[in-house]
N, C-alpha and C. Protein backbone atom coordinates (compact mmCIF):
# COMPACT_ATOMS: atom_id res chain seq x y z
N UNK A 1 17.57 8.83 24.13
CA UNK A 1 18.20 7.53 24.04
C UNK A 1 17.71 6.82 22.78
N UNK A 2 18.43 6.50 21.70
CA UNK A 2 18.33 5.48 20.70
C UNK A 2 18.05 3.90 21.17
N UNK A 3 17.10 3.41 20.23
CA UNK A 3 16.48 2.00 20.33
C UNK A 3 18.10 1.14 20.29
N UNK A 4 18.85 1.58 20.04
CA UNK A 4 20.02 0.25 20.13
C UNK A 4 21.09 0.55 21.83
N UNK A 5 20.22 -0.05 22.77
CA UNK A 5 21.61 0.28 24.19
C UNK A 5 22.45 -0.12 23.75
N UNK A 6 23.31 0.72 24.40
CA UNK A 6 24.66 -0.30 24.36
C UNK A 6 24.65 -1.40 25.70
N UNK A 7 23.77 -1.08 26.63
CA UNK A 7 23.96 -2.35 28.08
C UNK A 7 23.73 -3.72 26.71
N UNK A 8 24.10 -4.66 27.29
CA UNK A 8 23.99 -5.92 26.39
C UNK A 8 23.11 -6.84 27.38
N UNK A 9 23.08 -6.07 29.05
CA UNK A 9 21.65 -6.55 29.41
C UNK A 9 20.43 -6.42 29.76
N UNK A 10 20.20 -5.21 28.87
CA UNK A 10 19.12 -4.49 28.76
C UNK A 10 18.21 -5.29 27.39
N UNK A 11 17.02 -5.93 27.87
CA UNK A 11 16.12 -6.67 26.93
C UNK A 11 16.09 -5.56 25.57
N UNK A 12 16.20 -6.64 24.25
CA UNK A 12 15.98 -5.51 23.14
C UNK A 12 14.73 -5.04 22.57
N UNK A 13 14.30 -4.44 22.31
CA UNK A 13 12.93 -3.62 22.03
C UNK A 13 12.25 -5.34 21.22
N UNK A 14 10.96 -5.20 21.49
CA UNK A 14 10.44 -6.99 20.92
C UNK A 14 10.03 -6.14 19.58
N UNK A 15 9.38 -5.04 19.18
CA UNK A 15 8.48 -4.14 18.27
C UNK A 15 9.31 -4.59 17.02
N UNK A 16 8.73 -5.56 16.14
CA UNK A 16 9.57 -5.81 14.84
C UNK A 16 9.64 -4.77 13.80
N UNK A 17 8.47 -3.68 14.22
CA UNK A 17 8.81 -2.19 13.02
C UNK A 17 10.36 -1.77 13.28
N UNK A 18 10.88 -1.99 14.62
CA UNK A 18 12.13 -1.39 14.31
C UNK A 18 13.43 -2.14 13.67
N UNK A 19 13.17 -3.60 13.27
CA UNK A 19 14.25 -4.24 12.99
C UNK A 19 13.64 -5.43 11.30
N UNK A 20 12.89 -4.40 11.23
CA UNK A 20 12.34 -4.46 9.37
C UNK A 20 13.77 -4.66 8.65
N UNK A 21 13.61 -5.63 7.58
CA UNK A 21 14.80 -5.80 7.11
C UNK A 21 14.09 -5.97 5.42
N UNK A 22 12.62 -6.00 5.34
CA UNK A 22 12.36 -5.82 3.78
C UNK A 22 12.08 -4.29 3.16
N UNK A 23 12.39 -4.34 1.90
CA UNK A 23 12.27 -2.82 1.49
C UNK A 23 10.87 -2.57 1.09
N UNK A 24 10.28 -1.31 1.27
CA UNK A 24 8.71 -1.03 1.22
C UNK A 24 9.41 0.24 -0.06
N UNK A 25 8.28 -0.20 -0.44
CA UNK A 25 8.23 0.59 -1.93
C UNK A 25 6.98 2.11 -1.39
N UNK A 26 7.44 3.09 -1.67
CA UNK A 26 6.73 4.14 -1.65
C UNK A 26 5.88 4.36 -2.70
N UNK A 27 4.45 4.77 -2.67
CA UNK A 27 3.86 4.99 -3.85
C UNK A 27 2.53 5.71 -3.05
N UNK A 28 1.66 6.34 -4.13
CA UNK A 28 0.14 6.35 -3.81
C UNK A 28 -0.63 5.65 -4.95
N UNK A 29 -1.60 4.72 -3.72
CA UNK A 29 -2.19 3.83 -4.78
C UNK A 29 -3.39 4.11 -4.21
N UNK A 30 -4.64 3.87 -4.64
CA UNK A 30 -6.01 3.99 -3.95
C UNK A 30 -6.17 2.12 -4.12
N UNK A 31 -6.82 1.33 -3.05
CA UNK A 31 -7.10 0.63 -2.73
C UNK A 31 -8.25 0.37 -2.09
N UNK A 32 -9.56 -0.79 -1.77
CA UNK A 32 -10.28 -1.15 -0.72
C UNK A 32 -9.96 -1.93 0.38
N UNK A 33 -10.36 -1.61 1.46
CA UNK A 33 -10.23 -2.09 2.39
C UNK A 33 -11.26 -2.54 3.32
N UNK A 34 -11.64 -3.64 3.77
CA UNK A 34 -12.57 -4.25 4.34
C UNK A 34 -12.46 -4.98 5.52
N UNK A 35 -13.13 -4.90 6.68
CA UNK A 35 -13.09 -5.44 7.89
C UNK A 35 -13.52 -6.73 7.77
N UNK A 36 -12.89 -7.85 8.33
CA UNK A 36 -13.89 -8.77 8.28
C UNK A 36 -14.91 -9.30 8.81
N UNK A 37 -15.55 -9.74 7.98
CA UNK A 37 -17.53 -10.18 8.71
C UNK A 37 -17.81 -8.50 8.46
N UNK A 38 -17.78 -7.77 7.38
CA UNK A 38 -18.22 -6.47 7.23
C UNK A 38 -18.32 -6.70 5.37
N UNK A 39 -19.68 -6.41 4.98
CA UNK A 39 -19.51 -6.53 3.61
C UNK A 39 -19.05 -5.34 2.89
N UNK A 40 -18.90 -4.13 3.60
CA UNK A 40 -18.72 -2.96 2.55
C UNK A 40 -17.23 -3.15 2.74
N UNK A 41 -16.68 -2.56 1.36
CA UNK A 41 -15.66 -2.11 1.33
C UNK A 41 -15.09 -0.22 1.37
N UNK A 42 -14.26 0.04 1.62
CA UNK A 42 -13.83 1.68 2.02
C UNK A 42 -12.76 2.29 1.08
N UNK A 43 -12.70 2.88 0.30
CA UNK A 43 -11.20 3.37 -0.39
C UNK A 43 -10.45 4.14 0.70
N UNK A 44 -9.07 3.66 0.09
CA UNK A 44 -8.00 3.70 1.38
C UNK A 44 -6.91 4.56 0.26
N UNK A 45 -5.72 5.71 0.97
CA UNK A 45 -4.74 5.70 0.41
C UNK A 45 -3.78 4.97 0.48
N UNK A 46 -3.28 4.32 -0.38
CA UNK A 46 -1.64 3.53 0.45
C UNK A 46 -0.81 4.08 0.34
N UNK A 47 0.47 4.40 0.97
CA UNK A 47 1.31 5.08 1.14
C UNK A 47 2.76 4.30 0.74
N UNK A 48 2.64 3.21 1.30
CA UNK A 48 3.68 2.75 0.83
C UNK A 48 3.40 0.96 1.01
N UNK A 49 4.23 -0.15 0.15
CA UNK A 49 3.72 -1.16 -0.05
C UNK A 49 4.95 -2.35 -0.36
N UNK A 50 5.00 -3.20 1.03
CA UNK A 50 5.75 -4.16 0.84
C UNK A 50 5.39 -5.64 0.46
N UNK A 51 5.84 -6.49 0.39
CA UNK A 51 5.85 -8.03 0.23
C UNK A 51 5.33 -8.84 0.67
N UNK A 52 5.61 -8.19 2.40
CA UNK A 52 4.73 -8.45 3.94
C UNK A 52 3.78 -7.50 4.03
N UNK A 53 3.46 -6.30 3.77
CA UNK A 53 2.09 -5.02 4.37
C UNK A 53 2.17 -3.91 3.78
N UNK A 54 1.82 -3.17 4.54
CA UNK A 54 1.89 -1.79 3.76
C UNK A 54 1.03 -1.24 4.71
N UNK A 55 1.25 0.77 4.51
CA UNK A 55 0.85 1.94 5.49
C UNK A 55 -0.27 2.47 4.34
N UNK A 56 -1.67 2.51 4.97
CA UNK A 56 -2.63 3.80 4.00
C UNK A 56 -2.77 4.68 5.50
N UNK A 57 -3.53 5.41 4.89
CA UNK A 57 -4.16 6.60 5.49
C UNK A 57 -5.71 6.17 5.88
N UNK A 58 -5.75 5.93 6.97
CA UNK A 58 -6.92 5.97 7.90
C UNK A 58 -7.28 7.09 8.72
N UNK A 59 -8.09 7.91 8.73
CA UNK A 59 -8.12 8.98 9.68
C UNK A 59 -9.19 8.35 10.60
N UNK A 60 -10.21 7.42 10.76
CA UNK A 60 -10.60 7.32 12.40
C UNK A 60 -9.98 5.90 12.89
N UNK A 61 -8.75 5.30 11.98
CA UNK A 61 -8.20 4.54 13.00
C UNK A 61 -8.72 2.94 13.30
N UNK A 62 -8.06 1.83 13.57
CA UNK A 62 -8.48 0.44 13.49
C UNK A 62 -7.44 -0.15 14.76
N UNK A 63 -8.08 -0.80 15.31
CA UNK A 63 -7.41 -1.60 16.91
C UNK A 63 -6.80 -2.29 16.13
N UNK A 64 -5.16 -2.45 16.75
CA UNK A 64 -4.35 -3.49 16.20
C UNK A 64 -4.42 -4.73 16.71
N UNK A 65 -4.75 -5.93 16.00
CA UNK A 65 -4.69 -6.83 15.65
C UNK A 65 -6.28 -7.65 15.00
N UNK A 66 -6.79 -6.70 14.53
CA UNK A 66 -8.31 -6.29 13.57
C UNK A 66 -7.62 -6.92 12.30
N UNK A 67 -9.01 -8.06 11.90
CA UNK A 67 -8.18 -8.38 10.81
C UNK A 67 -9.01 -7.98 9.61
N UNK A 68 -8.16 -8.00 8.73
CA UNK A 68 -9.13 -7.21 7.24
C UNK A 68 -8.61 -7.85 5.87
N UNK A 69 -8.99 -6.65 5.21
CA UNK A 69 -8.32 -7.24 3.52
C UNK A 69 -8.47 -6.59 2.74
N UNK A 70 -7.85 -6.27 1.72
CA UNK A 70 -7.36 -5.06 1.44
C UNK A 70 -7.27 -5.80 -0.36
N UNK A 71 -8.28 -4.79 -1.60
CA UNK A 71 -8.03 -5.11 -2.41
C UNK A 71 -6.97 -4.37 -3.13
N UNK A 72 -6.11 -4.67 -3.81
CA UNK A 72 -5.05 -3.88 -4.23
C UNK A 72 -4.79 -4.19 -6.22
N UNK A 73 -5.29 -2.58 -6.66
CA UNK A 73 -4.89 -3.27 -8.36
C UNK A 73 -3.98 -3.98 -8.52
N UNK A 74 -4.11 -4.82 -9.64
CA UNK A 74 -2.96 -5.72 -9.88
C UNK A 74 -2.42 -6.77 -9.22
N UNK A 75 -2.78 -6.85 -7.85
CA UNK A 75 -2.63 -7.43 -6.86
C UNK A 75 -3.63 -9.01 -6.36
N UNK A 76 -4.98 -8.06 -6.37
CA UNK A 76 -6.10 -8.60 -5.60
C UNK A 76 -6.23 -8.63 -4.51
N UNK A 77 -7.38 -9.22 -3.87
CA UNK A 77 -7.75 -9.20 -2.43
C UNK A 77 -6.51 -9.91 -1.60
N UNK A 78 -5.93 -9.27 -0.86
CA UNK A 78 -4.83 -9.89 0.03
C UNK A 78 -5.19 -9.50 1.60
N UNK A 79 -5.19 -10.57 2.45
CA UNK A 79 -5.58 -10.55 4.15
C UNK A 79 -4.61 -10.15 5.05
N UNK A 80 -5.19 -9.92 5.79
CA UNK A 80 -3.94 -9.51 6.91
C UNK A 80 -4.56 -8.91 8.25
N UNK A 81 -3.49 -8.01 8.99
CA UNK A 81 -4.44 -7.75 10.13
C UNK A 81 -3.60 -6.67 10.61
N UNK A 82 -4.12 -5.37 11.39
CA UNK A 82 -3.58 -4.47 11.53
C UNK A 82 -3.00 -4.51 12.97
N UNK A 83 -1.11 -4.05 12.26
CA UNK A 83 -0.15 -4.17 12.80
C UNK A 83 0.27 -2.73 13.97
N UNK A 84 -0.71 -1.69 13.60
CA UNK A 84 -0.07 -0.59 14.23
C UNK A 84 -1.29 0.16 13.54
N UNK A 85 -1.97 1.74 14.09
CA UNK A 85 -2.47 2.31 13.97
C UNK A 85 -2.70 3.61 14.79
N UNK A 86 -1.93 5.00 14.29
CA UNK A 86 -1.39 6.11 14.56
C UNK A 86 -1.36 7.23 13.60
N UNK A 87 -1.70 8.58 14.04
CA UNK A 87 -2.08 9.77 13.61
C UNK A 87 -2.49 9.28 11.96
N UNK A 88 -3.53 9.01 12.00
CA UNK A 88 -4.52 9.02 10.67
C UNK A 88 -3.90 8.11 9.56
N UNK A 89 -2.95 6.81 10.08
CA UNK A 89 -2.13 5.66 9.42
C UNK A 89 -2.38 4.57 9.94
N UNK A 90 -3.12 3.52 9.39
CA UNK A 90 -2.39 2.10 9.60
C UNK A 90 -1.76 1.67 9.00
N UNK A 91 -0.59 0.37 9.73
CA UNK A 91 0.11 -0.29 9.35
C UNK A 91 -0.29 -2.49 9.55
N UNK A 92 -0.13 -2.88 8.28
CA UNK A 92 -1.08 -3.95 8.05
C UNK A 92 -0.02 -5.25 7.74
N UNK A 93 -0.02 -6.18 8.82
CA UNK A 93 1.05 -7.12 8.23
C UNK A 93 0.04 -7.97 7.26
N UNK A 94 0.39 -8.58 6.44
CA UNK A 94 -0.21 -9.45 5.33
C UNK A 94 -0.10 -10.82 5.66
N UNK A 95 -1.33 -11.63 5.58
CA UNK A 95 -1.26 -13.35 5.84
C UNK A 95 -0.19 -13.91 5.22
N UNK A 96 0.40 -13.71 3.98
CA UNK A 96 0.76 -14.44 2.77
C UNK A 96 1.81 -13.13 2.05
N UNK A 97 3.01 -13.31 1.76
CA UNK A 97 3.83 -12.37 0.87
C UNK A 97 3.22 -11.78 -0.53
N UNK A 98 3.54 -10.91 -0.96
CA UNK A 98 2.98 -10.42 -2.23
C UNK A 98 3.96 -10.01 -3.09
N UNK A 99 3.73 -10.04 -4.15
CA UNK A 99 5.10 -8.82 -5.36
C UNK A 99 4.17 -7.59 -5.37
N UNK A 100 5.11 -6.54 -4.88
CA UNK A 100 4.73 -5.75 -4.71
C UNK A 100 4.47 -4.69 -6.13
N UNK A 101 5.17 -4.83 -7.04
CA UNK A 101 5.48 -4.63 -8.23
C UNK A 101 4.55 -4.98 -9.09
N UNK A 102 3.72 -5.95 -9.22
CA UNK A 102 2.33 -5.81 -9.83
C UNK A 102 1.48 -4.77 -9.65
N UNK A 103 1.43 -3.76 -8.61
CA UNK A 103 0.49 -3.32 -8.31
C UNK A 103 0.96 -1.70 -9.03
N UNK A 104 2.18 -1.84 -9.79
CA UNK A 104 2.62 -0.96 -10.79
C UNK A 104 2.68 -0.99 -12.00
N UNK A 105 2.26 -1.87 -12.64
CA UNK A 105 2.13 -2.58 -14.09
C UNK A 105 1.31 -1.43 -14.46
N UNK A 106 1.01 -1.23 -15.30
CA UNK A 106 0.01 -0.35 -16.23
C UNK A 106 -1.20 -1.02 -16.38
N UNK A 107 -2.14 -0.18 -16.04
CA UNK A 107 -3.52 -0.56 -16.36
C UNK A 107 -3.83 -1.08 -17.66
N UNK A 108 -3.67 -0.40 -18.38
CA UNK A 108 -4.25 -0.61 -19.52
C UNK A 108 -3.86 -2.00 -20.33
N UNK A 109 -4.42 -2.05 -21.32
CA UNK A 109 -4.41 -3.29 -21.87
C UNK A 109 -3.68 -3.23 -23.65
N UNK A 110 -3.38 -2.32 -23.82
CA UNK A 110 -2.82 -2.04 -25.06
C UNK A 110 -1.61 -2.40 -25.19
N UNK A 111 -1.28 -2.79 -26.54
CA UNK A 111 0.11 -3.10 -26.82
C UNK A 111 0.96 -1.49 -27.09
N UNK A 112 0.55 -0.61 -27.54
CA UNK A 112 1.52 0.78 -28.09
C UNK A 112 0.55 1.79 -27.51
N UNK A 113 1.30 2.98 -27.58
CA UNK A 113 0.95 3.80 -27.05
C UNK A 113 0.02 4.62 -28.21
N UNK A 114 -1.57 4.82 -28.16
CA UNK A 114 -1.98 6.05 -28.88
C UNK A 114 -1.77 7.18 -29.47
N UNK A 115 -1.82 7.01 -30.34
CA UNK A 115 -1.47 8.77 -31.08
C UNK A 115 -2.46 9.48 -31.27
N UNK A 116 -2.10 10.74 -31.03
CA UNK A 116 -3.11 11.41 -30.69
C UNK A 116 -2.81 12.55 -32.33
N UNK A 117 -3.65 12.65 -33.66
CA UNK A 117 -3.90 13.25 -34.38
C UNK A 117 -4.43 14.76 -34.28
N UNK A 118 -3.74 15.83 -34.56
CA UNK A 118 -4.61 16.82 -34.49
C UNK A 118 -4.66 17.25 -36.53
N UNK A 119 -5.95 17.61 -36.39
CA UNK A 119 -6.31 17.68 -38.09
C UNK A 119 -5.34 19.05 -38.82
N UNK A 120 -5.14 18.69 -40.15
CA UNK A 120 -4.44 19.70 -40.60
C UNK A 120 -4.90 19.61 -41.32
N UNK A 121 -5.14 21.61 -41.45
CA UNK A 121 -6.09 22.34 -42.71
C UNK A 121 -4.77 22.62 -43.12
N UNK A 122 -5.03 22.77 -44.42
CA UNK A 122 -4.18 23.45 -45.25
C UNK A 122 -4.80 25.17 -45.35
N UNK A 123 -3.96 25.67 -45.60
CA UNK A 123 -4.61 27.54 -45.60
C UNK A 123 -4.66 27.99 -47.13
N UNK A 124 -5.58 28.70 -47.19
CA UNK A 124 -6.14 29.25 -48.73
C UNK A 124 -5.29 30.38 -49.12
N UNK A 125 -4.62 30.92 -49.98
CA UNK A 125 -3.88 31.94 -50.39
C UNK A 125 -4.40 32.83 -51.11
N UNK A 126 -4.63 33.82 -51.05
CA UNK A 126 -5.72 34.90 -51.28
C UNK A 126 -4.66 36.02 -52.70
């Protein structure tokens, strides 16, 4: 049976993962992630990264509604609290919206791209 009945009086699923209406950008980013009232931070994979949250890779897992914060390049420290947590993934709604698109900018700080010189001998003719 699919999440949409057709009974019209059958209550509709409350679980807002299924009726997501923002687009999550796919990527791998390495990020920290921190519990709060916990001073260490943990590198996390992210998997994919919206406006509202985003999915990393957790393999032992965080009780949902644990709240944390999550530093993200380009981004910065952004809060939130975990929305879902399943086979070696959480999913993290965010306090506050983000552009997700910063966190794709280029590191670096240069205006042009480097050239890379390789030396040229000239050859001796015998």
């Amino acid at each position: 049976m699919d999440q949409f009945s057709q009974d019209p009086f059958t209550p509709a699923l409350e679980d807002g993962a299924h009726n997501r209406q923002v687009a999550r950008d796919s990527l791998f980013l390495m990020a920290d992630l921190r519990v709060f009232g916990e001073k260490d931070a943990r590198p996390v994979r992210v998997r994919n990264l919206s406006q509202g949250g985003l999915m990393a890779e957790f393999p032992d897992g965080l009780a949902q509604g644990l709240r944390v914060e999550f530093d993200v390049r380009g981004i910065g420290w952004v809060s939130g609290q975990i929305a879902w947590s399943a086979a070696g993934r959480i999913g993290v709604a965010f306090d506050r919206q983000i552009d997700p698109m910063l966190a794709r900018k280029p590191v670096g700080q240069g205006t042009h791209t480097p050239t890379f010189v390789k030396p040229i001998f000239t050859r001796t003719q015998r």
